[in-house]
Protein backbone atom coordinates (compact mmCIF):
# COMPACT_ATOMS: atom_id res chain seq x y z
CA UNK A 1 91.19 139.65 110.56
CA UNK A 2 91.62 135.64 110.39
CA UNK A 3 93.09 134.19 107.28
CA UNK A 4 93.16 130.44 106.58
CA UNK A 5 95.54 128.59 103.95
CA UNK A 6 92.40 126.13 103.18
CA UNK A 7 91.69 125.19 99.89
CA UNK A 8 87.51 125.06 99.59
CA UNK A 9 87.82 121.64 98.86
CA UNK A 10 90.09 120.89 102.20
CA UNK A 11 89.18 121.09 105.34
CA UNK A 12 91.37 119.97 108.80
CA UNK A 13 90.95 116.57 110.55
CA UNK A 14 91.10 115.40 114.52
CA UNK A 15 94.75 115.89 114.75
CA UNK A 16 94.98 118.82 112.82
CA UNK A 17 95.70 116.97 109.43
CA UNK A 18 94.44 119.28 106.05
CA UNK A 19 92.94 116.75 103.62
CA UNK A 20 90.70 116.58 100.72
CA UNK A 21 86.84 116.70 101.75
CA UNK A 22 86.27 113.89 99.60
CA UNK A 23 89.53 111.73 99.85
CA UNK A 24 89.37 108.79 102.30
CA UNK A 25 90.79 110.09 104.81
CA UNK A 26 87.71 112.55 104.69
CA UNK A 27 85.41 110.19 104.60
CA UNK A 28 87.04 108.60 107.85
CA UNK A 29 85.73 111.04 109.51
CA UNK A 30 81.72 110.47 109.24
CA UNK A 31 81.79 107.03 109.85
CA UNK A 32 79.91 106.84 113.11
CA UNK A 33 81.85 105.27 115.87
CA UNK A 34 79.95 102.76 118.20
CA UNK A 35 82.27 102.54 120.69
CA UNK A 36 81.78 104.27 124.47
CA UNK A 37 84.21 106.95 125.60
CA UNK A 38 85.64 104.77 128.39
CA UNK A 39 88.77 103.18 127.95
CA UNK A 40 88.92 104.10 123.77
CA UNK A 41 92.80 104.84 123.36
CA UNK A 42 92.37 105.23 119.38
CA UNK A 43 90.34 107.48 117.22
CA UNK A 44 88.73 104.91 114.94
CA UNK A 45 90.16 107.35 112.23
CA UNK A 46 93.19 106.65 113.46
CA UNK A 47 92.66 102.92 113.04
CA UNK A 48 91.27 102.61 109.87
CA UNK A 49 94.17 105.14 108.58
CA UNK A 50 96.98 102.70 109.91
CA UNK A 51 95.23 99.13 108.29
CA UNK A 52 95.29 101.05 104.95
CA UNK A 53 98.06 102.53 105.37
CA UNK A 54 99.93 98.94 106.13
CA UNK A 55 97.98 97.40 102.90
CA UNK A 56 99.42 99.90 100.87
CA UNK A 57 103.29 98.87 102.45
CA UNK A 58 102.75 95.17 102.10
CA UNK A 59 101.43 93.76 105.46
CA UNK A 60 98.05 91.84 104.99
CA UNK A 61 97.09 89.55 108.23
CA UNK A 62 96.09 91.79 111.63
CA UNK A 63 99.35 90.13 113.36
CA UNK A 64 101.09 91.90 110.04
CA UNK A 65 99.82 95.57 110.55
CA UNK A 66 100.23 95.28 114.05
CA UNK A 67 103.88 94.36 113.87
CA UNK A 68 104.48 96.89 110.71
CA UNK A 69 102.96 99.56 113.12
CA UNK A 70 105.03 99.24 116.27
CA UNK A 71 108.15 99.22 114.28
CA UNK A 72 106.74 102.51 112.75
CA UNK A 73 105.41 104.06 116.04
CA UNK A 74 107.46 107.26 115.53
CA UNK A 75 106.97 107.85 112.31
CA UNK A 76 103.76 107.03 112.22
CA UNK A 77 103.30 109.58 115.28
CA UNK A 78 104.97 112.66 112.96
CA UNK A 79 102.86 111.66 109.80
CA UNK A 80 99.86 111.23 111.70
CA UNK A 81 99.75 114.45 114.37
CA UNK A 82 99.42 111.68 117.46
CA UNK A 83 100.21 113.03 120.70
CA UNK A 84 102.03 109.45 121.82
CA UNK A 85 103.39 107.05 119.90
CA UNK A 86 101.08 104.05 121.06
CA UNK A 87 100.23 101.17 118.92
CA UNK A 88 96.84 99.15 118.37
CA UNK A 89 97.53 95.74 119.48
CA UNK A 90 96.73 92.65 117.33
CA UNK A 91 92.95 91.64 118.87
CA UNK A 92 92.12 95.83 118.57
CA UNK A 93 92.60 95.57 114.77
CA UNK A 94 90.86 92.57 114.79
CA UNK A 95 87.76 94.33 116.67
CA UNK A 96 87.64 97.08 113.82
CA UNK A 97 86.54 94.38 111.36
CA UNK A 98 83.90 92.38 113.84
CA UNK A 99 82.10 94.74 115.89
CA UNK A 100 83.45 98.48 115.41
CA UNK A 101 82.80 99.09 111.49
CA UNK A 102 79.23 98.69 109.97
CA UNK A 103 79.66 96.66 106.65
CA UNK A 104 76.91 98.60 105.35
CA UNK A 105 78.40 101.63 106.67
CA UNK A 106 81.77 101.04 105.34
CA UNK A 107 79.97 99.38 101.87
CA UNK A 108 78.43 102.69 101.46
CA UNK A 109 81.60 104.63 101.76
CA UNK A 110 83.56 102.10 99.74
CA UNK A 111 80.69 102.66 96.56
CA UNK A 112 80.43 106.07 96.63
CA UNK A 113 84.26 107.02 96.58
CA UNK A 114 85.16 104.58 93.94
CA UNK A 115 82.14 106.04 91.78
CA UNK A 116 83.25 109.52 92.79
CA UNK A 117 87.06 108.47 91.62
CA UNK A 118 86.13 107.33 87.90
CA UNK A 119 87.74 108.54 85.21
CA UNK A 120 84.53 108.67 82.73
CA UNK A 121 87.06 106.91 80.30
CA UNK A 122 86.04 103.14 80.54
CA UNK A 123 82.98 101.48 78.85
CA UNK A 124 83.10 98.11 80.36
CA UNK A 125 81.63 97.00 83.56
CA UNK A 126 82.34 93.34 84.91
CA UNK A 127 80.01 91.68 86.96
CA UNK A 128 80.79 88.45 88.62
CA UNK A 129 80.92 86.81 91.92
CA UNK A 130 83.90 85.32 94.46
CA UNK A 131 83.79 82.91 97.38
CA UNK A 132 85.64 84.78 100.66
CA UNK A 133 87.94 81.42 101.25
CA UNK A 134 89.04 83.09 104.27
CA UNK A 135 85.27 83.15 105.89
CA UNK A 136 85.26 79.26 106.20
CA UNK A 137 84.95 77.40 109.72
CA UNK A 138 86.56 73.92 110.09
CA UNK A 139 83.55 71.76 109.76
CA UNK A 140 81.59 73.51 107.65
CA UNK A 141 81.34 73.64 104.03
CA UNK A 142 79.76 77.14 103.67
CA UNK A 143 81.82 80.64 103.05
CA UNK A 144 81.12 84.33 102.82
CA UNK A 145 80.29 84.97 99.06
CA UNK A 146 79.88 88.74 97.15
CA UNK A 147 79.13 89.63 93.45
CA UNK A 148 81.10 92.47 92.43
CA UNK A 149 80.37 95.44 89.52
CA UNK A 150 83.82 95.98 88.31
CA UNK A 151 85.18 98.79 86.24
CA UNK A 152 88.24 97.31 84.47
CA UNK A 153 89.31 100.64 83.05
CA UNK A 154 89.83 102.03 86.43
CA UNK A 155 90.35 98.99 88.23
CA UNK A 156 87.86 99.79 90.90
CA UNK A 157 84.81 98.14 92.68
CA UNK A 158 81.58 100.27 91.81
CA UNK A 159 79.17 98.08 94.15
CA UNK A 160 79.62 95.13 95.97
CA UNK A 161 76.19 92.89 97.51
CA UNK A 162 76.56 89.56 99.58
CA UNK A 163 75.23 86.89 98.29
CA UNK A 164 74.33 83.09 100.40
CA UNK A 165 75.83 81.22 97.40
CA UNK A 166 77.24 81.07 93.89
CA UNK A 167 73.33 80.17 92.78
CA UNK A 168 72.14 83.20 94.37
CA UNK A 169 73.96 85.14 92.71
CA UNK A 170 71.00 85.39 89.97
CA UNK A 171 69.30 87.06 92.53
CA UNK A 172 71.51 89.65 93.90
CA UNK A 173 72.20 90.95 90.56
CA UNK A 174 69.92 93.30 90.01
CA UNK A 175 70.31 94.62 92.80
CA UNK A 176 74.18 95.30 92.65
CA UNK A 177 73.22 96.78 89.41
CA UNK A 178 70.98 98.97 90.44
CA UNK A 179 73.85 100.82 92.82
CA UNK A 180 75.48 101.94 89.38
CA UNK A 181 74.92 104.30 86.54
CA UNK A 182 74.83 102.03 83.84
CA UNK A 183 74.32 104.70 81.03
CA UNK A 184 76.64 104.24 78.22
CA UNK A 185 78.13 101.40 79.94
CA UNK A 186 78.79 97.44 78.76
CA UNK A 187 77.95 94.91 81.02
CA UNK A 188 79.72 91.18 80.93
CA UNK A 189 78.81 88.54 83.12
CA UNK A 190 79.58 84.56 82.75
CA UNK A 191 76.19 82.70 81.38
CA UNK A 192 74.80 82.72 85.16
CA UNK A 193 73.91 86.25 84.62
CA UNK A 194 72.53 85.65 80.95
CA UNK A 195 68.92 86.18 82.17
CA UNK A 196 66.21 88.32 81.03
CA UNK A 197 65.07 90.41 84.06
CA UNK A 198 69.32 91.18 84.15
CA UNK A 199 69.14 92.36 80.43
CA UNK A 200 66.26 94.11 80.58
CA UNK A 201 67.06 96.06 83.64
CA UNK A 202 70.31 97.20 82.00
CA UNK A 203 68.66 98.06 78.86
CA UNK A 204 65.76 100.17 80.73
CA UNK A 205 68.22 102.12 82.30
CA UNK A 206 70.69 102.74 79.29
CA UNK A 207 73.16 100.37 79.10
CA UNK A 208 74.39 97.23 77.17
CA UNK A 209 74.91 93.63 78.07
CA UNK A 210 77.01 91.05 76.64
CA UNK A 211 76.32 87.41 78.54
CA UNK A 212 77.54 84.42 76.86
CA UNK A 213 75.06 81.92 76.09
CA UNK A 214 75.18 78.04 77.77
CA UNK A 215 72.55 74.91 78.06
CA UNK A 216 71.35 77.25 81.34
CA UNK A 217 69.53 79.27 78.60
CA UNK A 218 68.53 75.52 76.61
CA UNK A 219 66.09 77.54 73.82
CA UNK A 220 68.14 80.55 73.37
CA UNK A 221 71.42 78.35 73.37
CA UNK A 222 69.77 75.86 70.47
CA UNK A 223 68.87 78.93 68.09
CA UNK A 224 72.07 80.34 68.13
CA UNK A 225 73.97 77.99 67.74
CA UNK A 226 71.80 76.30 64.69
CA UNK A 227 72.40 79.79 63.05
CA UNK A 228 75.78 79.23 62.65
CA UNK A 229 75.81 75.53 62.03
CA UNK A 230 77.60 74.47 58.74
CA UNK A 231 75.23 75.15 55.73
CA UNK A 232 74.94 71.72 54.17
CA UNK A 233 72.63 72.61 51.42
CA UNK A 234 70.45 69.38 49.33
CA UNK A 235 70.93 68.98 46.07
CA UNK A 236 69.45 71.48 44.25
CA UNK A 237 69.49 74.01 46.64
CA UNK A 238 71.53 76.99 46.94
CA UNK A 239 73.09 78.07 50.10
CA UNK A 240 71.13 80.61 52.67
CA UNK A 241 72.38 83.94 52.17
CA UNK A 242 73.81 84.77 56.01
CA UNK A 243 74.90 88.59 57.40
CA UNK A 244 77.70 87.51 59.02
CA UNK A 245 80.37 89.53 60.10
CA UNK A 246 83.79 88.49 61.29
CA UNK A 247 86.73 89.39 63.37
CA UNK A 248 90.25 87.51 64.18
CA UNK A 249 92.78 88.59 66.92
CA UNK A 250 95.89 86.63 67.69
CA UNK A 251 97.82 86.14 71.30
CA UNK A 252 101.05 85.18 72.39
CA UNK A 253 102.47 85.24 75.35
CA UNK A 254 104.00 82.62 78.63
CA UNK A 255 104.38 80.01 76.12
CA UNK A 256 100.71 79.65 74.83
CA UNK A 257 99.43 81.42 71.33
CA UNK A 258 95.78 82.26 71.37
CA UNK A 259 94.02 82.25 68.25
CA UNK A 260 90.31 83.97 68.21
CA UNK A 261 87.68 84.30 65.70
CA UNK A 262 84.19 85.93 66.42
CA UNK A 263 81.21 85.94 64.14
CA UNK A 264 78.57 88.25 64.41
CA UNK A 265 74.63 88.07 62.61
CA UNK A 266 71.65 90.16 62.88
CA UNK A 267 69.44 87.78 61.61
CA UNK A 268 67.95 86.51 64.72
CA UNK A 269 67.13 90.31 66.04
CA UNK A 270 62.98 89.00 65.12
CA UNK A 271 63.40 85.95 65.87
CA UNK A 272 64.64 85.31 69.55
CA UNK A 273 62.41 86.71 72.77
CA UNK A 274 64.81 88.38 74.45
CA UNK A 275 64.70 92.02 75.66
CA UNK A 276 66.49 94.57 73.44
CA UNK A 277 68.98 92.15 71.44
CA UNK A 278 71.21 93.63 68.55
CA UNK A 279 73.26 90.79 67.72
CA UNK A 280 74.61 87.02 68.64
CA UNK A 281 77.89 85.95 68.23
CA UNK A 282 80.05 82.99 67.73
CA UNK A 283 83.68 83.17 69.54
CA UNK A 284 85.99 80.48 68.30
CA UNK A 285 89.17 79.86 70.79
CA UNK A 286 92.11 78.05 69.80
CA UNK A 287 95.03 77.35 71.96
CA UNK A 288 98.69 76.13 71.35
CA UNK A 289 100.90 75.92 74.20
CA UNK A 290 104.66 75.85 72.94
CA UNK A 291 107.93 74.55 74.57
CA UNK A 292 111.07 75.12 72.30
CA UNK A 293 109.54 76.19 69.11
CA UNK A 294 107.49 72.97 69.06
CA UNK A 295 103.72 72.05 70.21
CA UNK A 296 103.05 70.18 72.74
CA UNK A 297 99.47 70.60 73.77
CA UNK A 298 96.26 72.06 71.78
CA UNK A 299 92.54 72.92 73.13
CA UNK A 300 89.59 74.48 71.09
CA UNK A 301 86.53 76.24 72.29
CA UNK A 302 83.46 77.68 71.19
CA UNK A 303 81.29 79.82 72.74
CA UNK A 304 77.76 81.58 71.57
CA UNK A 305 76.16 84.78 72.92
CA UNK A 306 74.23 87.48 72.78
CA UNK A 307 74.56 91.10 72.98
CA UNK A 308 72.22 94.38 72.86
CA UNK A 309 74.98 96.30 71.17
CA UNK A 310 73.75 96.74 67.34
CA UNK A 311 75.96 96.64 64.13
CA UNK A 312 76.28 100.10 64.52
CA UNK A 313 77.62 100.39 68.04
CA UNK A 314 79.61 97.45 68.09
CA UNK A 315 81.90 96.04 65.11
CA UNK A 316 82.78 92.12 65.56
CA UNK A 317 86.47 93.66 66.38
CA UNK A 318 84.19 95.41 69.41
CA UNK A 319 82.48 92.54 70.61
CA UNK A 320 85.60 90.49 70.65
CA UNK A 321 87.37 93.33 72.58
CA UNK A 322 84.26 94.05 75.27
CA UNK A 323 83.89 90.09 76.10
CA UNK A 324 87.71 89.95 76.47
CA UNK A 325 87.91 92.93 79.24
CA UNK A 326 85.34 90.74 81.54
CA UNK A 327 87.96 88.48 82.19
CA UNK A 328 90.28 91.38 83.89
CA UNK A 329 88.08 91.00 86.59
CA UNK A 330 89.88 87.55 87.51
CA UNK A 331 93.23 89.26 86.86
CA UNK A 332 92.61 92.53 88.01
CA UNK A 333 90.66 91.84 90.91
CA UNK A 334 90.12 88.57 92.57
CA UNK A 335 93.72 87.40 91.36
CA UNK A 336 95.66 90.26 93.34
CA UNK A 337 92.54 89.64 96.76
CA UNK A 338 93.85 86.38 96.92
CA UNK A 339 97.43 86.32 96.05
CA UNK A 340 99.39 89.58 96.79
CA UNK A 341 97.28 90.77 99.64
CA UNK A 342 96.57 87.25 100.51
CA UNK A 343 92.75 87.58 101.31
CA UNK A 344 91.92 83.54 101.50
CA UNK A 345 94.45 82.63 103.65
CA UNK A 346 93.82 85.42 106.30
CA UNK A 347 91.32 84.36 108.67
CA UNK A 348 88.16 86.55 108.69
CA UNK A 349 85.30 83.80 110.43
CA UNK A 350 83.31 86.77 112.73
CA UNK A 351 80.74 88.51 111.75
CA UNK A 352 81.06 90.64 108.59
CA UNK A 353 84.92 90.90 109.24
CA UNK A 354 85.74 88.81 105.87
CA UNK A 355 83.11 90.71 103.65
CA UNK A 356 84.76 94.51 105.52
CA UNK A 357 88.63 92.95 104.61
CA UNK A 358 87.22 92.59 101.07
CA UNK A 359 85.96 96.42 100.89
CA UNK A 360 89.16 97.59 102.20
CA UNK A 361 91.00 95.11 99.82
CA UNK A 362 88.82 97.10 96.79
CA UNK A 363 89.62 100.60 98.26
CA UNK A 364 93.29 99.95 97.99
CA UNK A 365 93.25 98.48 94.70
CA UNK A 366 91.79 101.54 93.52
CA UNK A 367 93.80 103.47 95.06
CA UNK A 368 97.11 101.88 93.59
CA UNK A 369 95.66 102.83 90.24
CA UNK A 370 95.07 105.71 90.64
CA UNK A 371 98.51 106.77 91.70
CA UNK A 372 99.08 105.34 88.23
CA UNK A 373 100.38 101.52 89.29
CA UNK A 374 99.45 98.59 87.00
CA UNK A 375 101.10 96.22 88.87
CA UNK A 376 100.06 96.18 92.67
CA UNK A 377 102.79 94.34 94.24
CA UNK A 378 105.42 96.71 92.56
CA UNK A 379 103.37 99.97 94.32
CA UNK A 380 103.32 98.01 97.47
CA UNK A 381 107.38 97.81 97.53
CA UNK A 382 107.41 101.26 96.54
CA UNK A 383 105.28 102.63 99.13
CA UNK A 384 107.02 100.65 101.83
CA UNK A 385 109.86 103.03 101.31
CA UNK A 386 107.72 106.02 100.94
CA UNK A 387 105.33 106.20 103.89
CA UNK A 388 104.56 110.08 102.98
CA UNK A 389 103.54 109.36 99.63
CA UNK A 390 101.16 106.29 100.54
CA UNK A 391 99.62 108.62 102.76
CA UNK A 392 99.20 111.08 100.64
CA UNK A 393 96.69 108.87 98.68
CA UNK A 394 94.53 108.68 101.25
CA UNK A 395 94.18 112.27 102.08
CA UNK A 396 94.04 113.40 98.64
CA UNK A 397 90.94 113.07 95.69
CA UNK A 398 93.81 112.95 93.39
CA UNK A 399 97.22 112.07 94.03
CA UNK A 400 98.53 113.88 90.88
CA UNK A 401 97.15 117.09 91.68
């Protein structure tokens, strides 16, 4: 009689390695491999393994992993079940991002572990857009660009489309959308995305959108903000009666103190032909930036916007909170791509292999959360003393368990 140790959600890799079904390791394993028999001296399990393997310790640019991978030939040759303890050179890791991986292959399996990995626990879903810096040829002004959906609770990348240009990302936003359950959700956007085809997709399908509200929008930006123009009344006259609602939250940190003050109204719900609105608001910003005790600087903003959330859903404390979270997209996301894993300045010009370093970029993001790291670089240190448990993230659903 045969016994086996498996777990029914394990099962045992090329080398022998028992991982999670669904963990990326896993996944590896069915992405088809286009290259011939002939001359391949590494699994392109093995590959992909090692470049997450050396995000996770620290080393961003192919030169980087390569290097970080020599130096770690034997242990990478224990943890891994090789039978040598060869190396991929520098222009083979290259290759993985311009002609071995599909980017709609590896899109695909990017999508639908981050959705598998959600914790059910955020509300807020961040869509916005980034130029790939790193894509640019000398002599030409054009980049790679993608619009991201952005879960800022779990700090992962639901869906990611490429996109020709900033404009077009009006375009490709339905269709990112469209790649993600939306039910119960919040959607932000800047006022790019503050369109009606957006709003009512997301409404359709059981969502909510809250878009800000600029001169892109000339109509819709007039009547809110005449609603909550000063009430001068004539002589004579008494003042409109109004339903607003308001909320205040206060901010200081690095120097600066952040004062905010969002009003809400109804009273346009009637009025304003747009699909499934439930309120506008008003968002007041004031900033002081301080240097020993004293002010030195001010700046004031206002913004207007809409929202399909209804007074019931969505208090003006709500509303303030939701169109806050958008912004830990830039801080969250496209702040730690381009400065601790140093996306923009690593070369990427062939092919896909800029929009592929940007998938892999989101997987490991994700996968630093996960393992319960808010801050990225800190994991990264950690985990380039502890090889095992970086690894351990990738052949694992969750790390924890």
């Amino acid at each position: 009689m045969e016994y086996s140790t498996l777990k029914p959600w394990q099962e045992i890799g090329e080398t022998g390695i028992i991982h999670d079904v669904d963990s990326l390791y896993g996944r590896f394993h069915h992405i088809i491999d286009p290259r011939g028999a002939k001359g391949k001296r590494y699994s392109l399990v093995m590959l992909l393994t090692v470049i997450l393997l050396a995000k996770l310790v620290g080393k961003d640019k192919p030169d980087e992993i390569t290097d970080w991978a020599k130096n770690h030939a034997e242990e990478l040759e224990k943890l891994l079940k090789l039978k040598r303890s060869w190396m991929p050179s520098h222009s083979t890791i290259r290759r993985v991002f311009q002609d071995t991986l599909s980017e709609a292959e590896f899109d695909q399996l990017a999508q639908e572990y981050n959705q598998q990995e959600q914790s059910g626990e955020g509300d807020v879903l961040a869509l916005d857009g980034k130029a790939l810096r790193g894509t640019r040829i000398a002599g030409q002004e054009r980049n790679d660009h993608v619009l991201s959906v952005y879960e800022v609770q779990d700090q992962c990348v639901l869906a990611q489309q490429t996109v020709d240009s900033k404009e077009n990302e009006i375009v490709a936003a339905p269709r990112v959308l469209e790649q993600v359950s939306l039910a119960g959700k919040i959607v932000t956007g800047d006022a790019m995305h503050t369109q009606r085809a957006a709003s009512q997709q997301i409404v359709t399908d059981g969502g909510d959108y809250l878009w800000p509200v600029k001169e892109n929008q000339a109509r819709l930006y007039e009547d809110i903000q005449r609603l909550f123009a000063p009430d001068r009344p004539k002589p004579g006259f008494g003042r409109i009666e109004t339903d607003f609602l308001t909320a205040h939250k206060t901010n200081y940190g690095h120097g600066r103190l952040e004062k905010r003050t969002l009003q809400t109204s109804a009273m346009l719900n009637d009025y304003l032909d747009w699909p499934g609105v439930g309120q506008v608001y008003r968002l007041e910003r004031e900033f002081s930036w301080l240097r020993q005790g004293k002010i030195y600087k001010t700046s004031h903003e206002i913004e207007f916007g809409i929202t399909s959330l209804s007074r019931d859903q969505a208090s003006p404390a709500k509303v303030l909170q939701s169109r806050r979270k958008h912004w830990l997209i830039e801080t969250g996301l496209h702040y730690r791509r381009d400065v601790t894993f140093r996306e923009d300045a690593t070369r990427m010009t062939i092919g896909a292999s800029g929009r592929i370093l940007a998938t892999v970029h989101n997987l490991v993001i994700g996968l630093i959360k996960r393992a319960g790291y808010n801050n990225a670089a800190k994991a990264r240190r950690y985990y380039d003393g502890h090889l095992n448990e970086a690894f351990c993230l990738l052949i694992t659903v969750n790390p924890h368990s």
